[in-house]
C-alpha atoms as a PDB file:
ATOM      1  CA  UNK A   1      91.747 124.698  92.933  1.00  0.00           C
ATOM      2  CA  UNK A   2      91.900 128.225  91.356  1.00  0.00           C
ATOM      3  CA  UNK A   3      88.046 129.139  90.329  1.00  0.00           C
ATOM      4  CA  UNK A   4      89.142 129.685  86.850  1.00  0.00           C
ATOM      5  CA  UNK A   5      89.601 126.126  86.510  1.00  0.00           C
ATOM      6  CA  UNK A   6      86.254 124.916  85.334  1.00  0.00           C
ATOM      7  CA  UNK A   7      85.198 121.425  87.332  1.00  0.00           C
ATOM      8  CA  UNK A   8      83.213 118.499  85.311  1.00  0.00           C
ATOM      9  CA  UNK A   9      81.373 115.423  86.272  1.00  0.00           C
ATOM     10  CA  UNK A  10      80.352 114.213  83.052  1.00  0.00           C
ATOM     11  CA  UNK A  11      78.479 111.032  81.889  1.00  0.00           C
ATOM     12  CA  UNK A  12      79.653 108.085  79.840  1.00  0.00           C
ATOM     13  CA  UNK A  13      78.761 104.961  78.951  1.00  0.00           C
ATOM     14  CA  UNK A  14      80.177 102.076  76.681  1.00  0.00           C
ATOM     15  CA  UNK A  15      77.861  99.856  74.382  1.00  0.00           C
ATOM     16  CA  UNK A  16      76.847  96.564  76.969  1.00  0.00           C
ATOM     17  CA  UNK A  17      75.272  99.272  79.405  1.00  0.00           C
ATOM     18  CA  UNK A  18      78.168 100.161  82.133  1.00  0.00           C
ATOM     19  CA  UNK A  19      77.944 103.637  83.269  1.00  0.00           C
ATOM     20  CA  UNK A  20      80.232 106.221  85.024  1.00  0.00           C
ATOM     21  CA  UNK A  21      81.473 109.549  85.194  1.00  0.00           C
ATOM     22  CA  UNK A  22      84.102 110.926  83.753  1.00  0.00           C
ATOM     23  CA  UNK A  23      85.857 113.803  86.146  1.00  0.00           C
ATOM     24  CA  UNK A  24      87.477 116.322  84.626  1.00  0.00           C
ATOM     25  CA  UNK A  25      89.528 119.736  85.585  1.00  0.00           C
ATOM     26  CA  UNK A  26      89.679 122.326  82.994  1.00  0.00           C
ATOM     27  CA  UNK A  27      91.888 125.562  82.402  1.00  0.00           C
ATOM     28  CA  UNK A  28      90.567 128.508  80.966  1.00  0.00           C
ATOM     29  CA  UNK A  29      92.691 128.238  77.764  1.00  0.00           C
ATOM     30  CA  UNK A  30      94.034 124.750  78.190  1.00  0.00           C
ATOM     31  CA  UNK A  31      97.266 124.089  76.280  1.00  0.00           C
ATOM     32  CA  UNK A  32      96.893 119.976  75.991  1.00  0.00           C
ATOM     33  CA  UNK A  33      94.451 117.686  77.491  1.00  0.00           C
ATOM     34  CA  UNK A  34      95.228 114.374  79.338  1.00  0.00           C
ATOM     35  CA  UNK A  35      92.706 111.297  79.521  1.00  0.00           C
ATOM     36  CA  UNK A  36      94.289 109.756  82.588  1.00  0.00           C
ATOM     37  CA  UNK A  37      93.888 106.028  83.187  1.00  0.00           C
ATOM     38  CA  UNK A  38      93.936 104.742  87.017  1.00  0.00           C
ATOM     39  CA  UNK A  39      95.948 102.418  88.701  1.00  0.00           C
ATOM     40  CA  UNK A  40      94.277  98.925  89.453  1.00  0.00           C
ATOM     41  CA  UNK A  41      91.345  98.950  92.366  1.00  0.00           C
ATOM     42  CA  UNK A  42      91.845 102.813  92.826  1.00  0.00           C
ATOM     43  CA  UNK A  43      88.830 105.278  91.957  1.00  0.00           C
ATOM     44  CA  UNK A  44      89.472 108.180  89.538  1.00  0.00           C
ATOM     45  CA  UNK A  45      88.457 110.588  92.725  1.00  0.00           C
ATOM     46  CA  UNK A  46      91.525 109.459  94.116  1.00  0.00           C
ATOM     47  CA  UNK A  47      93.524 111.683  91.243  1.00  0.00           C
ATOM     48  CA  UNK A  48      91.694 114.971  91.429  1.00  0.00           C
ATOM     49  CA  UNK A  49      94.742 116.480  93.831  1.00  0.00           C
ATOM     50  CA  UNK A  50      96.963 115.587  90.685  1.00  0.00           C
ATOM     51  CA  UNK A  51      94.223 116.564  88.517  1.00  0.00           C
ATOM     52  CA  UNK A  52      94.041 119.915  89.872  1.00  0.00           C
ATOM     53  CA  UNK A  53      97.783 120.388  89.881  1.00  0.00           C
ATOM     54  CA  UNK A  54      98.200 119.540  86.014  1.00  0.00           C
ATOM     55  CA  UNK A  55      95.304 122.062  85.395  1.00  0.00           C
ATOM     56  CA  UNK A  56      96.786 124.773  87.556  1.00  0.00           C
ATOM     57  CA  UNK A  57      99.643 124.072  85.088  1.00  0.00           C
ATOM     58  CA  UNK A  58      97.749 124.536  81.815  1.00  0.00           C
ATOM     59  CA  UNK A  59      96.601 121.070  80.948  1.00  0.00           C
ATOM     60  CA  UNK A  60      92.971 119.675  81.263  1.00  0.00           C
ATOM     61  CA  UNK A  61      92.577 116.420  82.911  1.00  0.00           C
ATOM     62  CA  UNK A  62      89.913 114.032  82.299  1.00  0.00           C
ATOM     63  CA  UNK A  63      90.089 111.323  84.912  1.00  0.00           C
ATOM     64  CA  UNK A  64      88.987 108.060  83.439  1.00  0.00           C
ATOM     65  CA  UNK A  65      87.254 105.339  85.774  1.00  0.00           C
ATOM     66  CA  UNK A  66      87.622 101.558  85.238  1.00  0.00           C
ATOM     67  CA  UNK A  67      84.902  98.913  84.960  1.00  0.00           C
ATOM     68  CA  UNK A  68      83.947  97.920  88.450  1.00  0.00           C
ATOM     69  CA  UNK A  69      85.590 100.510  90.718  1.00  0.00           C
ATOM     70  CA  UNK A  70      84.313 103.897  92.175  1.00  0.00           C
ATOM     71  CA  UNK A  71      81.483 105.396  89.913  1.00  0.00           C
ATOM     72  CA  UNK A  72      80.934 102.299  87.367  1.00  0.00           C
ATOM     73  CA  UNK A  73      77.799 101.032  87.710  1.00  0.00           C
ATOM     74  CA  UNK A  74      78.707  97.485  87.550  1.00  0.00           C
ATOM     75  CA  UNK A  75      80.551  95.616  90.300  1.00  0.00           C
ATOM     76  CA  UNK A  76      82.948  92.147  89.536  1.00  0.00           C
ATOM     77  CA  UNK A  77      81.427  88.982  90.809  1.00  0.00           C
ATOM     78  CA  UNK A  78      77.865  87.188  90.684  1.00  0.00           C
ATOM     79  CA  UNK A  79      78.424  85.857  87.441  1.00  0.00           C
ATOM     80  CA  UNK A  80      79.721  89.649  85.820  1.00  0.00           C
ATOM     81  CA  UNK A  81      83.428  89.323  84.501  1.00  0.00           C
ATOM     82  CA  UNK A  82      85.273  90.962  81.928  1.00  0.00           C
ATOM     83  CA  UNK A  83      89.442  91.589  81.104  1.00  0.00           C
ATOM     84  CA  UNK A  84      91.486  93.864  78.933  1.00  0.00           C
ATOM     85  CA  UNK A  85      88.904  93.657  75.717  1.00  0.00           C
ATOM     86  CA  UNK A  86      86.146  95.156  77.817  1.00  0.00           C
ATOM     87  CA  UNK A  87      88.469  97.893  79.320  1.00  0.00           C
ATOM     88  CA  UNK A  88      90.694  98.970  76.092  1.00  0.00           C
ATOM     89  CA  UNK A  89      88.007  98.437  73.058  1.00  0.00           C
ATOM     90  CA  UNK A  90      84.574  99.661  75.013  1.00  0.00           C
ATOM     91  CA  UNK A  91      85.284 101.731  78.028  1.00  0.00           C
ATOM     92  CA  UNK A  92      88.622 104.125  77.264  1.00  0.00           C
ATOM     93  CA  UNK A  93      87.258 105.331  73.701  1.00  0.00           C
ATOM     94  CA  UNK A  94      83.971 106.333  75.797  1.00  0.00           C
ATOM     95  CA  UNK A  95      85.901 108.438  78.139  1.00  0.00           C
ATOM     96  CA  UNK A  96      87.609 109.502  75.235  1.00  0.00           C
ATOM     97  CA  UNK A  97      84.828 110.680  73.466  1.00  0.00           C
ATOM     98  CA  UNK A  98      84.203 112.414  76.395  1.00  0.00           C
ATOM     99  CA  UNK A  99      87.135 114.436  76.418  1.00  0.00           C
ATOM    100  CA  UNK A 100      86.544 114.868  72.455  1.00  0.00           C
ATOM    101  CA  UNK A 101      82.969 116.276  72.874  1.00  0.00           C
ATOM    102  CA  UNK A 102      83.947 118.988  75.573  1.00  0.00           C
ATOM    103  CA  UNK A 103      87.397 120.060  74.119  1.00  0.00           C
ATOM    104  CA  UNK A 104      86.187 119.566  70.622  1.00  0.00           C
ATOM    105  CA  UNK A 105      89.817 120.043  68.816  1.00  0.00           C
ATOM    106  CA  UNK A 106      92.852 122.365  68.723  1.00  0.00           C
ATOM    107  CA  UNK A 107      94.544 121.166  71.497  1.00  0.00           C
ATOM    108  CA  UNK A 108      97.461 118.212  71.515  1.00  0.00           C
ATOM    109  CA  UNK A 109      96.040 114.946  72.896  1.00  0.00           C
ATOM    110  CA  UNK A 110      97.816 113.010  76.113  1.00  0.00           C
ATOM    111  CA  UNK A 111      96.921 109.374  77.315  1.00  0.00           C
ATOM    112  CA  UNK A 112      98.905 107.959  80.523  1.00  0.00           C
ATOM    113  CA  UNK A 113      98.316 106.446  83.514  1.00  0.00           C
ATOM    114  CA  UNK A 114      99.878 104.983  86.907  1.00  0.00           C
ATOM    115  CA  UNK A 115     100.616 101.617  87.719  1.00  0.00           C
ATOM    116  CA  UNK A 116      97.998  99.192  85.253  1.00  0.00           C
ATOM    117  CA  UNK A 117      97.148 102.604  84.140  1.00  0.00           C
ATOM    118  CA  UNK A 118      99.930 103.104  82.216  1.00  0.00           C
ATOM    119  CA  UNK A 119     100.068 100.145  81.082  1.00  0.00           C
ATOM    120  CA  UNK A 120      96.782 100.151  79.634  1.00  0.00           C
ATOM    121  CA  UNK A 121      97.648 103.145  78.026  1.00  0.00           C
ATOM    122  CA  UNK A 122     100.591 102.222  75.858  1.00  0.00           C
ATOM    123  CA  UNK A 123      97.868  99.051  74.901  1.00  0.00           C
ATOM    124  CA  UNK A 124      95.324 101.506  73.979  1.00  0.00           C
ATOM    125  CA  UNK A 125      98.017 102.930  71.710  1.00  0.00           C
ATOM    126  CA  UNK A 126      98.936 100.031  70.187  1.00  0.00           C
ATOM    127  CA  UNK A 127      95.276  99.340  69.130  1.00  0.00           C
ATOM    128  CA  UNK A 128      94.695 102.691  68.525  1.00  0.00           C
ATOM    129  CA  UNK A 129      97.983 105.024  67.928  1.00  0.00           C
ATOM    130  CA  UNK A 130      95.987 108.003  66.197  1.00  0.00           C
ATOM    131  CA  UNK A 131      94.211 108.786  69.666  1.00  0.00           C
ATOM    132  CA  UNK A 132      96.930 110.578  71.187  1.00  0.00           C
ATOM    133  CA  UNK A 133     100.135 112.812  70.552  1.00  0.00           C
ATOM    134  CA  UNK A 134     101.935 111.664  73.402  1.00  0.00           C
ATOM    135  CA  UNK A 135     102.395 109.201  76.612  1.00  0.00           C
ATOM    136  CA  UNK A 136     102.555 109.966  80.034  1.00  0.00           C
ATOM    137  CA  UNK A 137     103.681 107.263  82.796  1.00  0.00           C
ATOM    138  CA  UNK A 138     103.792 107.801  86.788  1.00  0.00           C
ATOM    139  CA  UNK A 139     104.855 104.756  88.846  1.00  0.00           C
ATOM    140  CA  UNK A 140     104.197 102.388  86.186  1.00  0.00           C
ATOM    141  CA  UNK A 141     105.813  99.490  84.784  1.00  0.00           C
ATOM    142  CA  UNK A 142     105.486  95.934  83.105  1.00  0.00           C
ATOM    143  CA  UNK A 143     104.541  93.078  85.865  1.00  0.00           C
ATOM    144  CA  UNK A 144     106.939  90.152  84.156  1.00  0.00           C
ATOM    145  CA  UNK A 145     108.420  88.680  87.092  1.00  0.00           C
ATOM    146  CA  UNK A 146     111.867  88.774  85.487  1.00  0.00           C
ATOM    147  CA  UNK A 147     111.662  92.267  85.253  1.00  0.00           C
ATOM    148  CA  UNK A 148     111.904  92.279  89.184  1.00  0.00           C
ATOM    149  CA  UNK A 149     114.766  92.139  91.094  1.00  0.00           C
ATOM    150  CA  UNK A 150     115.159  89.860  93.827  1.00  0.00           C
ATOM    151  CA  UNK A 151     113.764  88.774  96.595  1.00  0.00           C
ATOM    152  CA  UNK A 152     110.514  89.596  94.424  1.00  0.00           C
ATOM    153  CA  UNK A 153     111.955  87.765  91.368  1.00  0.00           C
ATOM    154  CA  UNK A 154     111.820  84.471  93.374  1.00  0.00           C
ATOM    155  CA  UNK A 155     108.418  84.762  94.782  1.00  0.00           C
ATOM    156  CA  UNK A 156     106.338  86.718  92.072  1.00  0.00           C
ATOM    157  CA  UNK A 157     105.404  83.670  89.435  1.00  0.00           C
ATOM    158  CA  UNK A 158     103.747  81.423  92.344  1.00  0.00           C
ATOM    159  CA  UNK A 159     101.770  84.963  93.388  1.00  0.00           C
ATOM    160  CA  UNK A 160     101.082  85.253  89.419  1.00  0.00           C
ATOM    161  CA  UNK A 161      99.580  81.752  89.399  1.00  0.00           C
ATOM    162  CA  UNK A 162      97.691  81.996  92.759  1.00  0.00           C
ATOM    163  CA  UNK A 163      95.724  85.434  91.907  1.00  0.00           C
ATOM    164  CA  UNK A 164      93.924  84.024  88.521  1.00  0.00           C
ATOM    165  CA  UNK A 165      93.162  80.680  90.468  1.00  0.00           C
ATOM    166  CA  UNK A 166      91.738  82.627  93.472  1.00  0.00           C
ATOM    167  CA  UNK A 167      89.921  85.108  91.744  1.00  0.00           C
ATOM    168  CA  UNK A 168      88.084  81.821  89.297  1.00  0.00           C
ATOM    169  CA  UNK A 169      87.409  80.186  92.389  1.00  0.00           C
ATOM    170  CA  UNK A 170      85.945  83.240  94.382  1.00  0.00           C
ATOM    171  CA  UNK A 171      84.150  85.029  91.372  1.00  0.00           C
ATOM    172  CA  UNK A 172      86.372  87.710  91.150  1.00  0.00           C
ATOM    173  CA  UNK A 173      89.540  88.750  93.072  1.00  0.00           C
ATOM    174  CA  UNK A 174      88.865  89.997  96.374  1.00  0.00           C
ATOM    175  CA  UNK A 175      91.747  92.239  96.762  1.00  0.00           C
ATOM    176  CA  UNK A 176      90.368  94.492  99.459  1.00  0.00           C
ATOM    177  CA  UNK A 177      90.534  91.395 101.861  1.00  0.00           C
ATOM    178  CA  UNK A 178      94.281  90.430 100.687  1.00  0.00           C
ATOM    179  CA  UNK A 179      95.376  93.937  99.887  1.00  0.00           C
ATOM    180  CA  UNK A 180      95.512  94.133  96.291  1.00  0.00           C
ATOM    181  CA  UNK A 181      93.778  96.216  94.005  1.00  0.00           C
ATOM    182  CA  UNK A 182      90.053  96.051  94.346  1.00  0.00           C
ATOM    183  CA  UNK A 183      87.110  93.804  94.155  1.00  0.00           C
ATOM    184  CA  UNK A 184      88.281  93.030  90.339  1.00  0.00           C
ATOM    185  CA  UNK A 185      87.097  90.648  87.612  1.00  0.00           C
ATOM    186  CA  UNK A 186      88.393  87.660  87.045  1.00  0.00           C
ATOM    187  CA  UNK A 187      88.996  88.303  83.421  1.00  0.00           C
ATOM    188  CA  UNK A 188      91.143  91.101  84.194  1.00  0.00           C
ATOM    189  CA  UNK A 189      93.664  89.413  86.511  1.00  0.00           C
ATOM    190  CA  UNK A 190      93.691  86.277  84.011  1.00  0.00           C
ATOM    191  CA  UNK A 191      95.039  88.969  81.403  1.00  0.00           C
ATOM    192  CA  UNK A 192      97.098  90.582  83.794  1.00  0.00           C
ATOM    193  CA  UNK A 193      98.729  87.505  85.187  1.00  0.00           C
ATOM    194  CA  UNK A 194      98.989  86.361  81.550  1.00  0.00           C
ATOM    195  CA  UNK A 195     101.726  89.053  80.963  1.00  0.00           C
ATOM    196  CA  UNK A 196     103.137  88.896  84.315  1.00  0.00           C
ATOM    197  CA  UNK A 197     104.487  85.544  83.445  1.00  0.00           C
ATOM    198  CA  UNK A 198     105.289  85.821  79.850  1.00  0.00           C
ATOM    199  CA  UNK A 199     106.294  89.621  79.493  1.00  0.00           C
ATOM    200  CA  UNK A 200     104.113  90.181  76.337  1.00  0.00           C
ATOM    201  CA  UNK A 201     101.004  91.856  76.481  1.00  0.00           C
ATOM    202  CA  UNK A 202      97.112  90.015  75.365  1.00  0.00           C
ATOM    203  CA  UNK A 203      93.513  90.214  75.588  1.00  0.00           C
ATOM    204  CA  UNK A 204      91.408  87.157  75.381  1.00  0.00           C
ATOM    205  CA  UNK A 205      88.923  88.092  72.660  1.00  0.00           C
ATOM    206  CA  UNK A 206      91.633  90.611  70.880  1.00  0.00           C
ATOM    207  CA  UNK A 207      93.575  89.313  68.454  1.00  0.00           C
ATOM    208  CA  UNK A 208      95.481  92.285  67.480  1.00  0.00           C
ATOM    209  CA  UNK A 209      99.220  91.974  68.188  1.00  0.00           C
ATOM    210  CA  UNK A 210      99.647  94.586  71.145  1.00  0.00           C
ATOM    211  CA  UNK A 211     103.803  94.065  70.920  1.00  0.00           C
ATOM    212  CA  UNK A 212     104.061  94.831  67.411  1.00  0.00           C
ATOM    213  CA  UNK A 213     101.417  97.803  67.910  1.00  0.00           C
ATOM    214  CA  UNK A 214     103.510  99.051  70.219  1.00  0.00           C
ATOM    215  CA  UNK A 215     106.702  98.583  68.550  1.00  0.00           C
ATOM    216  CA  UNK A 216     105.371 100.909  66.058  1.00  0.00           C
ATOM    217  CA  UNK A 217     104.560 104.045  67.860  1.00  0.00           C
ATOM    218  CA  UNK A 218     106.438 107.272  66.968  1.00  0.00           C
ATOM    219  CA  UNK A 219     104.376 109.438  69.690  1.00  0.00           C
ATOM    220  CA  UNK A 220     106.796 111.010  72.385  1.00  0.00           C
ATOM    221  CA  UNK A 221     106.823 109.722  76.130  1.00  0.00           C
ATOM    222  CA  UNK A 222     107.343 110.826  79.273  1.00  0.00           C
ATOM    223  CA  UNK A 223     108.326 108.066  82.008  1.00  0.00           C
ATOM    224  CA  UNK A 224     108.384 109.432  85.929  1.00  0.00           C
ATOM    225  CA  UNK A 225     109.738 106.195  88.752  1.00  0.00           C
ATOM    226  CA  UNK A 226     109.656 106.321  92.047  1.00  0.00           C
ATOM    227  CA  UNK A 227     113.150 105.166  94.111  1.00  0.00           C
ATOM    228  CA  UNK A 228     111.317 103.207  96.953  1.00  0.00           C
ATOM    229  CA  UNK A 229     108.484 101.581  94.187  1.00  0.00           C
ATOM    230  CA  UNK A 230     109.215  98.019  94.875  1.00  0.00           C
ATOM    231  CA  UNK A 231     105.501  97.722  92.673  1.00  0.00           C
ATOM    232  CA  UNK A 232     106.929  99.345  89.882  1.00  0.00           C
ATOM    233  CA  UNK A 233     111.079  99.495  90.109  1.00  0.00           C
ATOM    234  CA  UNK A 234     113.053 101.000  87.449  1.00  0.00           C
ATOM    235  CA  UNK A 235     113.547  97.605  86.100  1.00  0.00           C
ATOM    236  CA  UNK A 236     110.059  96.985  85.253  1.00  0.00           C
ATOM    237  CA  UNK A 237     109.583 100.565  83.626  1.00  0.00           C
ATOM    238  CA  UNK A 238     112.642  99.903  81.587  1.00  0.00           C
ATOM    239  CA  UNK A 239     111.150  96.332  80.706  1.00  0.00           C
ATOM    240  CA  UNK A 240     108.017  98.781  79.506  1.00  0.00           C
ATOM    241  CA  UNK A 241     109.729 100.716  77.878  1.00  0.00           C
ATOM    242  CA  UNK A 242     111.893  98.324  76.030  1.00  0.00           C
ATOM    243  CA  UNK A 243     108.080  97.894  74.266  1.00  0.00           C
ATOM    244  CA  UNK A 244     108.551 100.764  72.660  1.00  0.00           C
ATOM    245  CA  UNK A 245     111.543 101.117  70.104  1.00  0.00           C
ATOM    246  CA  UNK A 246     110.889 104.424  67.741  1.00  0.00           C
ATOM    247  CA  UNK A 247     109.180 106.301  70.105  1.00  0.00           C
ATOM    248  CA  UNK A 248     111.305 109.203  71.728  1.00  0.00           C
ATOM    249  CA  UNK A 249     111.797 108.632  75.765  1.00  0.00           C
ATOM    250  CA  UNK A 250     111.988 111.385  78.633  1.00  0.00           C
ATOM    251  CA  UNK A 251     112.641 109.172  82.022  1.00  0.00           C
ATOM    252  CA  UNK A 252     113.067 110.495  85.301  1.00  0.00           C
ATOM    253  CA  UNK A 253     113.626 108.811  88.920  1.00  0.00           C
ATOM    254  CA  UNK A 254     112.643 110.720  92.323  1.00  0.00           C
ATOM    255  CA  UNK A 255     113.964 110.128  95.553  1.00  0.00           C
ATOM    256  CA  UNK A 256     112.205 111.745  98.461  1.00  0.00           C
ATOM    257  CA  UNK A 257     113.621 115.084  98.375  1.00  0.00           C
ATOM    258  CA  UNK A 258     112.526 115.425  94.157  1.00  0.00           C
ATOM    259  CA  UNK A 259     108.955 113.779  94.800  1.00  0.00           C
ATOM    260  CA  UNK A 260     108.533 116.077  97.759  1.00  0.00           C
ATOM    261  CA  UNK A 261     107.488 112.908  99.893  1.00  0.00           C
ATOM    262  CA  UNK A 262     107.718 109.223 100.108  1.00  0.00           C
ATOM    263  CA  UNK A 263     109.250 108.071  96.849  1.00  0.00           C
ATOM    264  CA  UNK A 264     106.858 105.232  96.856  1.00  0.00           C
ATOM    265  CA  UNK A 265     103.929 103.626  94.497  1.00  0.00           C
ATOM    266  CA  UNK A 266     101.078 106.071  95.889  1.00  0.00           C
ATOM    267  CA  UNK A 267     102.672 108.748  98.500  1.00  0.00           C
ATOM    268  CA  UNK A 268     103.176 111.086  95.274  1.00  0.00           C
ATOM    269  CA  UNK A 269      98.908 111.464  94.429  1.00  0.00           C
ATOM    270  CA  UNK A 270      98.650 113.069  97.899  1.00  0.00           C
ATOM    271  CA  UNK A 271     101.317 115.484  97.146  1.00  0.00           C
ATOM    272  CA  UNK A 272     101.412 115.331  93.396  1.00  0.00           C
ATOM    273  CA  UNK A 273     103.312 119.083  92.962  1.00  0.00           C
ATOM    274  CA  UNK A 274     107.057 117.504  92.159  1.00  0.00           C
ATOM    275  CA  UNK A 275     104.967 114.854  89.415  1.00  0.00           C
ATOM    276  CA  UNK A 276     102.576 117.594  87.723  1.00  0.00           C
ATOM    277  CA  UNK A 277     105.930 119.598  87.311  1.00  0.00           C
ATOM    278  CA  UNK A 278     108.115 117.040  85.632  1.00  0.00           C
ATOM    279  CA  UNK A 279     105.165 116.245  83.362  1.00  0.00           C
ATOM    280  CA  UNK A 280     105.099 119.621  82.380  1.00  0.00           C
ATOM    281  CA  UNK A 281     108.115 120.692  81.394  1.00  0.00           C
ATOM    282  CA  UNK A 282     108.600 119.162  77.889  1.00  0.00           C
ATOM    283  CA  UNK A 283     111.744 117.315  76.492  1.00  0.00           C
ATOM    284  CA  UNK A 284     114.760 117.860  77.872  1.00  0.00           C
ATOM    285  CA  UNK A 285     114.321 117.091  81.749  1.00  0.00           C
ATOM    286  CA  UNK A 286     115.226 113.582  81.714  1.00  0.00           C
ATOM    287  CA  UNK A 287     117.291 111.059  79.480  1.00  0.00           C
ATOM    288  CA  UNK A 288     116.323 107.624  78.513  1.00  0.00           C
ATOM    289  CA  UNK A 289     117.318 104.962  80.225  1.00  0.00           C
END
C-alpha cells in the first residue's frame, strides 16, 4: 500500500447495540468511493488486498462487515438471530454513514459486493436507490436453483431445504463444520434459502417489494464472472441481472489468463489486480449479456 493512501479503522454501530469497524483505504484525492459488502461467512479483512488495489487506482474503499462475522460484536446462536431486515435496514446505512461522515460529499457514490454481497447490494438499492450512483458486482449472482446448470440444478433445492432446517435445529448454521459460509443466523439462511427456491428476493419483517425496487433503478452497473465459479456461473449473474431492466449493464467474464489466477469464486481477492482494473475503467469494457 502506497503511504499516501490514508488507512482507517473506524467505529460503527446500528440502533439494537451491534458494533464493528468499518475498514477503509483512502486516496489522497479520491475520485469515487465504494462501500463494499462481503461475501457470506467472510470477514471484511479478507478484502483489504482488493481494497488497497481500488485505492491505488483512485477510489476509496470502505469495507463493510456483516452481523456476526469478523469484528461484529455479536455472534449467531444462543438464542441471537436475525436475516436480511437486520442486515439491509440497520447495519449497511451505519457503514454508510460512515463513509458519509469521513468523505463528507463531492465524490460519486459506489455500493457492490461479492457473492451475497452483491446481492445485498442491488437489495439495498431497491430499498434505498438514492444511496449510490452506481453498482459494482464480483463473483456474484442470484442462488435460484434454476438459474444453475446441471448437475447443480438437480441437487440444489434439497440443499436449499436442508440449510434453513439445520440451521433452526442447531441455532444457527454451522457452516465452518460443513463448509459453508460462517457460523450464520438462522434468519439469514431462512431469507436466503427463501430466494434460492423461488428466484425473488424478501425479508421477513420488510414488506417493501425488493423486485419492483429493483426493476426501477436507472444507476449504471458493472458485473465481473468468473469462468470456473460453479457458486456463481454466468447463469446466475444473468438471472441477477435480469432484476434489473433500465439500468445500463457493463459484464465481463475472466478466464485464468484475464483474472491473473484461478478463475474461481475466491482465488481473485488474493490477487485482485485483473478485478480492481476492470472496475476501473468505466463503460465501454464489457457488453451486456
Amino acid at each position: 500500500m502506497s503511504p499516501a493512501i490514508a488507512a482507517h479503522e473506524l467505529e460503527a454501530a446500528s440502533s439494537d447495540g451491534h458494533a464493528w469497524r468499518v475498514l477503509a483505504r483512502v486516496p489522497p484525492k479520491p475520485r469515487r468511493a465504494l462501500l463494499w459488502l462481503p461475501a457470506l461467512g467472510v470477514a471484511a479483512r479478507h478484502y483489504l488486498g482488493f481494497a488497497d488495489a481500488l485505492a491505488a487506482r483512485g477510489i476509496a474503499v470502505f469495507l463493510h462487515e456483516w452481523r456476526g462475522s469478523g469484528s461484529s460484536s455479536l455472534r449467531a446462536g444462543d438464542g441471537r438471530d436475525w436475516g436480511y431486515r437486520e442486515l439491509l435496514v440497520q447495519d449497511i446505512p451505519a457503514s454508510k454513514a460512515v463513509l458519509n461522515r469521513l468523505l463528507p460529499g463531492g465524490v460519486e457514490r459506489i455500493v457492490g459486493g461479492h457473492s451475497l454481497g452483491g446481492q445485498l447490494a442491488c437489495c439495498r438499492l431497491a430499498l434505498a436507490p438514492g444511496t449510490a450512483d452506481a453498482l459494482w458486482l464480483v463473483a456474484s449472482g442470484a442462488p435460484y436453483w434454476r438459474a444453475f446448470p446441471l448437475p447443480h440444478k438437480a441437487w440444489l433445492p434439497f440443499a436449499y431445504r436442508f440449510l434453513p432446517w439445520l440451521a433452526r435445529v442447531n441455532g444457527a448454521l454451522p457452516g465452518r463444520r460443513i463448509g459453508f459460509g460462517g457460523n450464520e443466523a438462522a434468519g439469514v439462511i431462512q431469507d436466503w434459502a427463501r430466494t434460492a427456491i423461488s428466484g425473488r428476493y424478501a425479508a421477513d419483517g420488510l414488506a417493501q417489494d425488493f423486485e419492483a425496487g429493483m426493476a426501477r433503478l436507472t444507476q449504471p452497473v458493472r458485473a465481473l464472472g468468473l469462468s470456473d465459479d460453479w457458486l456463481a456461473p454466468r447463469s446466475s449473474l444473468d438471472f441477477l441481472l435480469s432484476k434489473l431492466p433500465a439500468s445500463e449493464v457493463q459484464t465481463v467474464y475472466l478466464d485464468a489468463d484475464g483474472a491473473g489466477t484461478r478463475p474461481d469464486h475466491y482465488a481473485w481477492m488474493r490477487q485482485p489486480a485483473a478485478v480492481a482494473d476492470w472496475l476501473v475503467a468505466g463503460p465501454g469494457s464489457g457488453a451486456r449479456g
